[in-house]
N, C-alpha and C. Protein backbone atom coordinates (compact mmCIF):
# COMPACT_ATOMS: atom_id res chain seq x y z
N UNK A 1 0.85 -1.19 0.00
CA UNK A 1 0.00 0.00 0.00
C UNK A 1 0.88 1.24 0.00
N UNK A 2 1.06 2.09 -1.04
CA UNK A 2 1.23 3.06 -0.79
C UNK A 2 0.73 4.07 0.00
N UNK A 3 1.73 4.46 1.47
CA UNK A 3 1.16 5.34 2.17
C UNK A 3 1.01 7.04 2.10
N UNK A 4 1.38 7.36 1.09
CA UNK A 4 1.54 8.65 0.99
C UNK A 4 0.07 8.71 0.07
N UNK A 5 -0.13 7.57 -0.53
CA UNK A 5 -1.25 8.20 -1.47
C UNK A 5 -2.58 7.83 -0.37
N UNK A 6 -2.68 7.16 0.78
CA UNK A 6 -3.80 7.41 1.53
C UNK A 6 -3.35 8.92 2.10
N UNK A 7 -2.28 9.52 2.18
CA UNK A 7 -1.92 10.58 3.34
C UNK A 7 -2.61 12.10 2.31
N UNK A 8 -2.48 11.72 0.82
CA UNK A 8 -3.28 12.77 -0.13
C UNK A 8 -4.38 12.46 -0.34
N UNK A 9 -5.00 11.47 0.21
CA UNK A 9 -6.48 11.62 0.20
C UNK A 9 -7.23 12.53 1.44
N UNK A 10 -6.87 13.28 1.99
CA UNK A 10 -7.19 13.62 2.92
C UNK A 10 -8.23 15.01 2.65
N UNK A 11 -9.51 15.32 2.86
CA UNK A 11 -10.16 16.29 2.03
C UNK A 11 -10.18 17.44 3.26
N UNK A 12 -9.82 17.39 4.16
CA UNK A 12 -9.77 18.95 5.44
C UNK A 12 -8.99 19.79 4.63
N UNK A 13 -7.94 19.66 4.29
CA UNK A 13 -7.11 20.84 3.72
C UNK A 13 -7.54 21.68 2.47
N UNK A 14 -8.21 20.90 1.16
CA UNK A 14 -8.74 21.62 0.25
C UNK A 14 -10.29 22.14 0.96
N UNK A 15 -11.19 21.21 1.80
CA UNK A 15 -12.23 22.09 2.27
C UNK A 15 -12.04 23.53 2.87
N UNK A 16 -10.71 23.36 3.67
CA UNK A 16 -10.93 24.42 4.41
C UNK A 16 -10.30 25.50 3.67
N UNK A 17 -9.38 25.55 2.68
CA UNK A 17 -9.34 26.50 1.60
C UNK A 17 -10.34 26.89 0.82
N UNK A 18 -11.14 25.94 0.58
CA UNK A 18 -12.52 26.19 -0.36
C UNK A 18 -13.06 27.65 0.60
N UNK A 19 -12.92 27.18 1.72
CA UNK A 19 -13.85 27.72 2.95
C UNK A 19 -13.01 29.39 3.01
N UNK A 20 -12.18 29.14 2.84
CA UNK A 20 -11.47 30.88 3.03
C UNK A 20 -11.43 31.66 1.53
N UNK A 21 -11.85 30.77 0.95
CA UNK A 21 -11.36 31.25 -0.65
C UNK A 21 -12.81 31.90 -1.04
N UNK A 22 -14.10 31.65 -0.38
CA UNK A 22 -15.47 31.31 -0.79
C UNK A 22 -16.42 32.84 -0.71
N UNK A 23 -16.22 33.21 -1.49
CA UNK A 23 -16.70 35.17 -1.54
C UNK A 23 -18.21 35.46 -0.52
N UNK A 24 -19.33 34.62 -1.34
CA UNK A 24 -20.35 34.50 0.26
C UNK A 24 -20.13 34.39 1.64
N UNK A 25 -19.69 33.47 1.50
CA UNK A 25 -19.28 33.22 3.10
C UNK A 25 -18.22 34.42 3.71
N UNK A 26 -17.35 34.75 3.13
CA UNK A 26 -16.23 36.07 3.64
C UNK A 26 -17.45 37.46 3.77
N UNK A 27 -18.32 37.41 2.93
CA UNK A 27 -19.39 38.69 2.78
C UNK A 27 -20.06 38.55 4.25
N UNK A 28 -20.88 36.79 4.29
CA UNK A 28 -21.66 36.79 5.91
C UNK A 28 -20.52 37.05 6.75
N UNK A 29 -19.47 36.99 7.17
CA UNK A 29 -18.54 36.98 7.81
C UNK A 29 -17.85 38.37 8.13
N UNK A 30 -17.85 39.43 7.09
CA UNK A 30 -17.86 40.88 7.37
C UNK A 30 -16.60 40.76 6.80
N UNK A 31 -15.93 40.55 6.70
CA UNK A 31 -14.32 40.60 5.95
C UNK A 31 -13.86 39.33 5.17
N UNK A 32 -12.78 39.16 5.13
CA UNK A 32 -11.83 38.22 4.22
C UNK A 32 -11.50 36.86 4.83
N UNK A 33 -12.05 35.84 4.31
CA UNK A 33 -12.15 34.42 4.73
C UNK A 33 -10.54 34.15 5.31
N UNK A 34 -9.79 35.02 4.71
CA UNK A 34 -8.24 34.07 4.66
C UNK A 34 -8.02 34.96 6.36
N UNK A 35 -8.81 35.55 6.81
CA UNK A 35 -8.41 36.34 8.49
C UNK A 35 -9.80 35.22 9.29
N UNK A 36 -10.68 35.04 8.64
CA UNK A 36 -12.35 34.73 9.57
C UNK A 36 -12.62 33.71 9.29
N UNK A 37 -11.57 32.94 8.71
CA UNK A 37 -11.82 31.27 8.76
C UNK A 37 -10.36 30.74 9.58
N UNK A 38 -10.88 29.54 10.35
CA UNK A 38 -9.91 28.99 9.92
C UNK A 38 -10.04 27.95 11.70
N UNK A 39 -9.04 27.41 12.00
CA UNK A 39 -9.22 26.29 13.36
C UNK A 39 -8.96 26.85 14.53
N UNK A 40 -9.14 27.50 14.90
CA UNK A 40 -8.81 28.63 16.23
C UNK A 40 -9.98 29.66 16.16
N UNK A 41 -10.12 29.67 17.81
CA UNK A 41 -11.06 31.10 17.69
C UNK A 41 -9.89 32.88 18.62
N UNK A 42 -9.95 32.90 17.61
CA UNK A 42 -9.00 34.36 17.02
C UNK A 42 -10.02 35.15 16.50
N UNK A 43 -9.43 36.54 17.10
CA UNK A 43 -9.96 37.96 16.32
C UNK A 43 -9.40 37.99 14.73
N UNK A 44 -10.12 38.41 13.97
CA UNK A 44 -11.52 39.18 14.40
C UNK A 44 -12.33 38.38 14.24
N UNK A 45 -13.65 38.90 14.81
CA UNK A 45 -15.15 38.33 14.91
C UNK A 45 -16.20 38.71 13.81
N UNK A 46 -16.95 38.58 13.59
CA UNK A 46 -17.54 36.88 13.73
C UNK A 46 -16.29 36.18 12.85
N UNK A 47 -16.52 34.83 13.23
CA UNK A 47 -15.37 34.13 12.78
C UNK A 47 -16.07 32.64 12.60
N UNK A 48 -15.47 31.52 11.66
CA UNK A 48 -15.99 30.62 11.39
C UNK A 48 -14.53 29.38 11.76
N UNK A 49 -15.39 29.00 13.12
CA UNK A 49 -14.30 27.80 13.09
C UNK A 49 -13.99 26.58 12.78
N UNK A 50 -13.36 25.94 12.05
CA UNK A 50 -13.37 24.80 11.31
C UNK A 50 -12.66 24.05 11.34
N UNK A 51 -13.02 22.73 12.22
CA UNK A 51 -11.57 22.53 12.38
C UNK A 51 -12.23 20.53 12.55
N UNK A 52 -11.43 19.63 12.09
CA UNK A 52 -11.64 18.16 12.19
C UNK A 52 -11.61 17.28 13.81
N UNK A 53 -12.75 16.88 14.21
CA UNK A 53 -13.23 16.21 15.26
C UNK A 53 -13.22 14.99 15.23
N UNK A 54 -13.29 14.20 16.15
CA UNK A 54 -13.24 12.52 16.07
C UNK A 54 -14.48 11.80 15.31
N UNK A 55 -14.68 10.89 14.57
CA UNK A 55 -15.53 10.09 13.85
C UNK A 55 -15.05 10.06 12.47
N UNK A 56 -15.27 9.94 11.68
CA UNK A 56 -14.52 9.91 10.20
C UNK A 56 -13.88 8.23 9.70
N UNK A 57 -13.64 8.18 8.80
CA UNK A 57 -13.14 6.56 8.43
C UNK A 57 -11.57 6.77 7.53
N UNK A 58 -11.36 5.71 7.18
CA UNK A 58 -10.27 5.53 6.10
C UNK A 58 -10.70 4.19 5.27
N UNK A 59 -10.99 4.00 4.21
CA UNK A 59 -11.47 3.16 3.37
C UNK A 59 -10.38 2.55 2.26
N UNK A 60 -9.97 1.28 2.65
CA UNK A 60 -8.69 0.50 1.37
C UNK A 60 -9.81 0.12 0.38
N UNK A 61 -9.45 -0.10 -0.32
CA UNK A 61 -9.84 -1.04 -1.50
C UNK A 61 -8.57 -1.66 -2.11
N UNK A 62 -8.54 -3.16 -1.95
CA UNK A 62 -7.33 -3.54 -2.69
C UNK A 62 -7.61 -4.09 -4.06
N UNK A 63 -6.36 -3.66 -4.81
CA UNK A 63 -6.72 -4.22 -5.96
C UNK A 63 -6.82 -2.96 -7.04
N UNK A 64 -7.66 -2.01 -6.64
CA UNK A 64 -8.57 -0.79 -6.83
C UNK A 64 -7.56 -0.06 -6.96
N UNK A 65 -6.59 0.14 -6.08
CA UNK A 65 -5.53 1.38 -5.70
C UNK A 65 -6.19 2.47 -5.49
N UNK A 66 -7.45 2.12 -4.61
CA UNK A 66 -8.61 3.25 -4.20
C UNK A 66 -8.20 3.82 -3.05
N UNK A 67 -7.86 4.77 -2.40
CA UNK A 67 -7.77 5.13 -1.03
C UNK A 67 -9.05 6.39 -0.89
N UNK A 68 -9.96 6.02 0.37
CA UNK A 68 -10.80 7.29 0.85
C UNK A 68 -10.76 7.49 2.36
N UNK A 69 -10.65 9.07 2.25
CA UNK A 69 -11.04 9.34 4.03
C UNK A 69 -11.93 10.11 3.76
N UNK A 70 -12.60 9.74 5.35
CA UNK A 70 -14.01 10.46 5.58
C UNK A 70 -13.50 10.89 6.76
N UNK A 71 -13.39 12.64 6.69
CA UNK A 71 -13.46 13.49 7.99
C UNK A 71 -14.76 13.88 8.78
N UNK A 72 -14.46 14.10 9.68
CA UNK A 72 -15.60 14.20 10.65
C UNK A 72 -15.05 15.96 10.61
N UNK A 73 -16.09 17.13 10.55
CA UNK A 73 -15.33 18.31 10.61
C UNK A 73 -16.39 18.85 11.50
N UNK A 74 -16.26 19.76 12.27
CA UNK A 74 -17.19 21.05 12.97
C UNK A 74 -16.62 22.49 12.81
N UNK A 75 -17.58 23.00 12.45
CA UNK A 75 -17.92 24.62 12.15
C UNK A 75 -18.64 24.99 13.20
N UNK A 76 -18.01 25.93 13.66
CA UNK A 76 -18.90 27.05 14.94
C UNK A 76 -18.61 28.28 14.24
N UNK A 77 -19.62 29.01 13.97
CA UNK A 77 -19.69 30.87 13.81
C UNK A 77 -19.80 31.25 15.33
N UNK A 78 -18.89 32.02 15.50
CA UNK A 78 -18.12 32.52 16.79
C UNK A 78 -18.51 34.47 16.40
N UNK A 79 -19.27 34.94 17.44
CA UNK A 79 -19.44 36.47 18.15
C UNK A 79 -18.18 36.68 19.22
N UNK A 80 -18.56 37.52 19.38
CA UNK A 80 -17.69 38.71 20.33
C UNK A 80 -18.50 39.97 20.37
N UNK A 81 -18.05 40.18 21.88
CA UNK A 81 -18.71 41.54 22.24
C UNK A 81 -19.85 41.95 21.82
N UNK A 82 -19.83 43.25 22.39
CA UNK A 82 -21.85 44.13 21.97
C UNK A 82 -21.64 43.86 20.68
N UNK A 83 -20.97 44.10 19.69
CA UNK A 83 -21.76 44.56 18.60
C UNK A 83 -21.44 43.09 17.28
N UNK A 84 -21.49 41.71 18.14
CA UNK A 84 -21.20 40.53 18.06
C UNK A 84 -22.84 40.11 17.03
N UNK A 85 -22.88 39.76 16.24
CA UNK A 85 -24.12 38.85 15.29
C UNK A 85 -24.96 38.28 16.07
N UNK A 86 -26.29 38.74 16.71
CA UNK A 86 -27.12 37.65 17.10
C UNK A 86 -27.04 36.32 16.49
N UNK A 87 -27.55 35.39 17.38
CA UNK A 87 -27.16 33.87 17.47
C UNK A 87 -27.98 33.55 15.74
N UNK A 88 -28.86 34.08 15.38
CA UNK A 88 -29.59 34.07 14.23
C UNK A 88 -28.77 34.02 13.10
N UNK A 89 -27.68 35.38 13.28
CA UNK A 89 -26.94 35.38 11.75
C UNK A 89 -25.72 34.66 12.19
N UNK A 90 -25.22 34.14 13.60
CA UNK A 90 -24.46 32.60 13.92
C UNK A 90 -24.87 31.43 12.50
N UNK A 91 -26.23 31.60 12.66
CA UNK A 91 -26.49 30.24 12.34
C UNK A 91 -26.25 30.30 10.45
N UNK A 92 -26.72 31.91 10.14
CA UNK A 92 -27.02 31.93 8.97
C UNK A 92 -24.81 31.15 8.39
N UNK A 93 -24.27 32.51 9.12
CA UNK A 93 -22.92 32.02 8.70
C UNK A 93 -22.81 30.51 8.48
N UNK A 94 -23.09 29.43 9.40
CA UNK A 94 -22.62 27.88 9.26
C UNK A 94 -23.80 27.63 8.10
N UNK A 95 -24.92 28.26 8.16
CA UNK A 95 -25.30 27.74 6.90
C UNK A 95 -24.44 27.78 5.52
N UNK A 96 -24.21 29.00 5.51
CA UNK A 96 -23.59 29.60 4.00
C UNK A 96 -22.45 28.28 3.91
N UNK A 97 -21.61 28.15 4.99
CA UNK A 97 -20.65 27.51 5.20
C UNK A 97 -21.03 25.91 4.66
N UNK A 98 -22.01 25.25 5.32
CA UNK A 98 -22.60 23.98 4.73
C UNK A 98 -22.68 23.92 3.61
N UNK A 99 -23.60 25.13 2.63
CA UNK A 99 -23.42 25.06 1.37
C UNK A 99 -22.47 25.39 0.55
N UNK A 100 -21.11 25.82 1.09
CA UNK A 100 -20.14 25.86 0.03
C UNK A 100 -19.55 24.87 0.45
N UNK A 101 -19.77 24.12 1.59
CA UNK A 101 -18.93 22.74 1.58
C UNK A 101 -19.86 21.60 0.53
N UNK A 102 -20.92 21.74 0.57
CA UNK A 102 -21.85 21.12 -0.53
C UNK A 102 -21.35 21.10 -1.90
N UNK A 103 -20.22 22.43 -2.38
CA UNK A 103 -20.31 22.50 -3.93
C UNK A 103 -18.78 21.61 -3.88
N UNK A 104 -18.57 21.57 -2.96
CA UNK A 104 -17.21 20.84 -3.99
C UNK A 104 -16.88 19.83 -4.44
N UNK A 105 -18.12 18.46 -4.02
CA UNK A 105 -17.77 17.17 -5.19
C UNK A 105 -18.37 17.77 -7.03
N UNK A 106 -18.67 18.75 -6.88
CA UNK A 106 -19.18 19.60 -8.40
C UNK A 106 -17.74 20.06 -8.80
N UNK A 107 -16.81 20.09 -8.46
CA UNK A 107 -15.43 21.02 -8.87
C UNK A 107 -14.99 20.51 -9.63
N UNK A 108 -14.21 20.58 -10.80
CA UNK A 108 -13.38 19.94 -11.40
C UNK A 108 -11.34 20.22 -10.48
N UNK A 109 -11.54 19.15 -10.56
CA UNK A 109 -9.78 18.73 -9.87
C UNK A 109 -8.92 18.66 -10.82
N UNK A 110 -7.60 19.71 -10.48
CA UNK A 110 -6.70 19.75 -11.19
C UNK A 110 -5.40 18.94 -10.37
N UNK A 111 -5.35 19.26 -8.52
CA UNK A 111 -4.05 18.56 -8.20
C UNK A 111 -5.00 18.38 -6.89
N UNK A 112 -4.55 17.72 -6.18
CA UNK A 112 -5.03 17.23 -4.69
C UNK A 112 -6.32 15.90 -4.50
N UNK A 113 -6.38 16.25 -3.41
CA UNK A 113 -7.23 15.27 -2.87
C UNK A 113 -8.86 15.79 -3.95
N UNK A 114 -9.54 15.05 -4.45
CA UNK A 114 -10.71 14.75 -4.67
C UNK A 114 -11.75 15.11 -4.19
N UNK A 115 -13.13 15.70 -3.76
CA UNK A 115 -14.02 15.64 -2.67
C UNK A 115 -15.09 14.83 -3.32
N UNK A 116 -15.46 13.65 -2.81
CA UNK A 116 -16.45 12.79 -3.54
C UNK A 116 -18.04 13.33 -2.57
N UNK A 117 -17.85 13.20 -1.27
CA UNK A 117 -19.14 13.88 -0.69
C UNK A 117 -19.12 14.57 0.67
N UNK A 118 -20.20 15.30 0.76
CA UNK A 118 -20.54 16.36 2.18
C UNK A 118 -21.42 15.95 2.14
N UNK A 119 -22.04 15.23 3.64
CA UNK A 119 -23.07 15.44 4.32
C UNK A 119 -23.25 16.12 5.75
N UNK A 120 -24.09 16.58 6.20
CA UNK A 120 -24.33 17.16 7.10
C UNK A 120 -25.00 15.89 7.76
N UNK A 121 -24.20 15.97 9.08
CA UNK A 121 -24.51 15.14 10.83
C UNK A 121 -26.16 15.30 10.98
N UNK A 122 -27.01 15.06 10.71
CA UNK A 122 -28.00 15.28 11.71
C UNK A 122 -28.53 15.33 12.72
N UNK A 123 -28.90 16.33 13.65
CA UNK A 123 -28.72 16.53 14.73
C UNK A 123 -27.84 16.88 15.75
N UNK A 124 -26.65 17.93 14.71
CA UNK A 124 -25.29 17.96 15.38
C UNK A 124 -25.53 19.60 15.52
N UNK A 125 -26.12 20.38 14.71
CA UNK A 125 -26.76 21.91 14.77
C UNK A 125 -26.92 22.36 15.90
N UNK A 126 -26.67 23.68 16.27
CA UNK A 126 -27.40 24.43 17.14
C UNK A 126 -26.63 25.39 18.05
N UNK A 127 -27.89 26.18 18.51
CA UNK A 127 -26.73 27.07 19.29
C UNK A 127 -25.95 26.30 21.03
N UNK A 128 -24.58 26.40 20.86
CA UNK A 128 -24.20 26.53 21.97
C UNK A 128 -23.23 27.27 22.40
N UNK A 129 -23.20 27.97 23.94
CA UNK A 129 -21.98 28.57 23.90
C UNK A 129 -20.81 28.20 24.10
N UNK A 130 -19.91 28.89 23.97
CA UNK A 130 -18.23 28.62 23.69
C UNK A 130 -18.17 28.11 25.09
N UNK A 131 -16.89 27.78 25.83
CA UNK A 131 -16.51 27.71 26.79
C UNK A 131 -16.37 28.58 27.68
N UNK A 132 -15.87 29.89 26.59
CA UNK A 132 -15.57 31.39 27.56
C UNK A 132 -16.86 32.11 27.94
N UNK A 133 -17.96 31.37 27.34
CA UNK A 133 -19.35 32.17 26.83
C UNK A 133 -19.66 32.54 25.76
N UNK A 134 -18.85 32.88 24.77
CA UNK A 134 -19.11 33.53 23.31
C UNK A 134 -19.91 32.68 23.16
N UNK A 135 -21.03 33.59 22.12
CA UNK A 135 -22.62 33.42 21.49
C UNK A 135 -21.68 32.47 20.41
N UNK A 136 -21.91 30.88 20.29
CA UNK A 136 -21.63 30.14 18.76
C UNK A 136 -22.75 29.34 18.55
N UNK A 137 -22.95 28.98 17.17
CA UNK A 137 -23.49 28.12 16.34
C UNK A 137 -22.60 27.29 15.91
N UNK A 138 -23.23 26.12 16.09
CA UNK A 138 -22.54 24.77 15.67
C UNK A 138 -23.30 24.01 14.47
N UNK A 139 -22.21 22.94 13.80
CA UNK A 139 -22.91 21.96 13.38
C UNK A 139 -21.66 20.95 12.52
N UNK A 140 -21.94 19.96 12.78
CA UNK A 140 -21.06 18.78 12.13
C UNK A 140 -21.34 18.25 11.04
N UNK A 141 -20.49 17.70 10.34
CA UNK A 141 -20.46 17.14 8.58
C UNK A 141 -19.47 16.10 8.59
N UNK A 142 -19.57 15.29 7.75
CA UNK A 142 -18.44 14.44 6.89
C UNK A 142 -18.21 15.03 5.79
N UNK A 143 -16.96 14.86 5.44
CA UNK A 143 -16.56 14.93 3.97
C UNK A 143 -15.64 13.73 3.58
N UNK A 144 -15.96 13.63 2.55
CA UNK A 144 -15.28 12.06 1.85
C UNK A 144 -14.24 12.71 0.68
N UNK A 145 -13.19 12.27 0.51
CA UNK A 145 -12.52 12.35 -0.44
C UNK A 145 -11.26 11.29 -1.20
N UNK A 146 -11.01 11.24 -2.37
CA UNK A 146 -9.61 10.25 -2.38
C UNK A 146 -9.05 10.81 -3.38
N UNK A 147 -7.58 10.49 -3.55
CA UNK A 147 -6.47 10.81 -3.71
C UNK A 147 -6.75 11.02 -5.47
N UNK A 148 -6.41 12.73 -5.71
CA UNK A 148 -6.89 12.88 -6.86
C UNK A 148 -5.47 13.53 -8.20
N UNK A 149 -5.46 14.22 -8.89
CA UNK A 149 -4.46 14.15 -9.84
C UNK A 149 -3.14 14.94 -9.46
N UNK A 150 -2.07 14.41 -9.24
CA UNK A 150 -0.82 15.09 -8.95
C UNK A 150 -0.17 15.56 -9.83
């Protein structure tokens, strides 16, 4: 088995570029995805955090020279202070966010990992707060991907 070609199947890294690169989502977000995305909750606010959680698979196929992983990812839209997004446009942000994670088994692939599918967790939504208190919206997804043209 080649291990490097399961290690480029890995679809977190092109999602979460999709995710900073993605002009809607930077608009709900008030500024520039490449500052208001990303796996940390860091200023500035609102902010969309995205970052890979436990559950997800790794799928061989022998024979195939198929390799797939399925990440388990969570997004929280993260407030701050008074003049912080009611929990409402929290939610709208992870929406926008769901649906541009939606478009990318539609992409055409030139180098990297593949995205074959996004689904959304059911029942993983909703508001909760941060640890510190910050107003967030949550919600969990898989994404599936395998090792696509180098």
């Amino acid at each position: 088995m080649d291990v490097t070609h399961l290690a480029d199947a890995d679809p977190v890294p092109p999602a979460l570029a999709w995710l900073r690169a993605h002009a809607p989502l930077a608009a709900e977000l008030g500024g520039p995805g490449q500052e208001r995305v990303g796996a940390y909750s860091v200023p500035p606010y609102p902010r969309l955090r995205f970052h890979e959680v436990p559950g997800g698979s790794v799928g061989l196929r022998s024979g195939e020279m198929l390799y797939s992983v399925t990440a388990c990812v969570q997004l929280e839209a993260l407030g701050e202070g008074a003049d912080a997004p009611g929990i409402g446009a929290l939610k709208r942000i992870v929406m926008v966010a769901l649906g541009a994670l939606a478009e990318l088994p539609a992409r055409t692939y030139v180098s990297g990992p593949v995205i074959d599918w996004v689904r959304y967790i059911p029942g993983s939504g909703g508001p909760m707060p941060d640890i510190d208190g910050r107003a967030r919206w949550i919600a969990k997804a898989f994404i599936s991907g395998h090792a696509g043209p180098s």
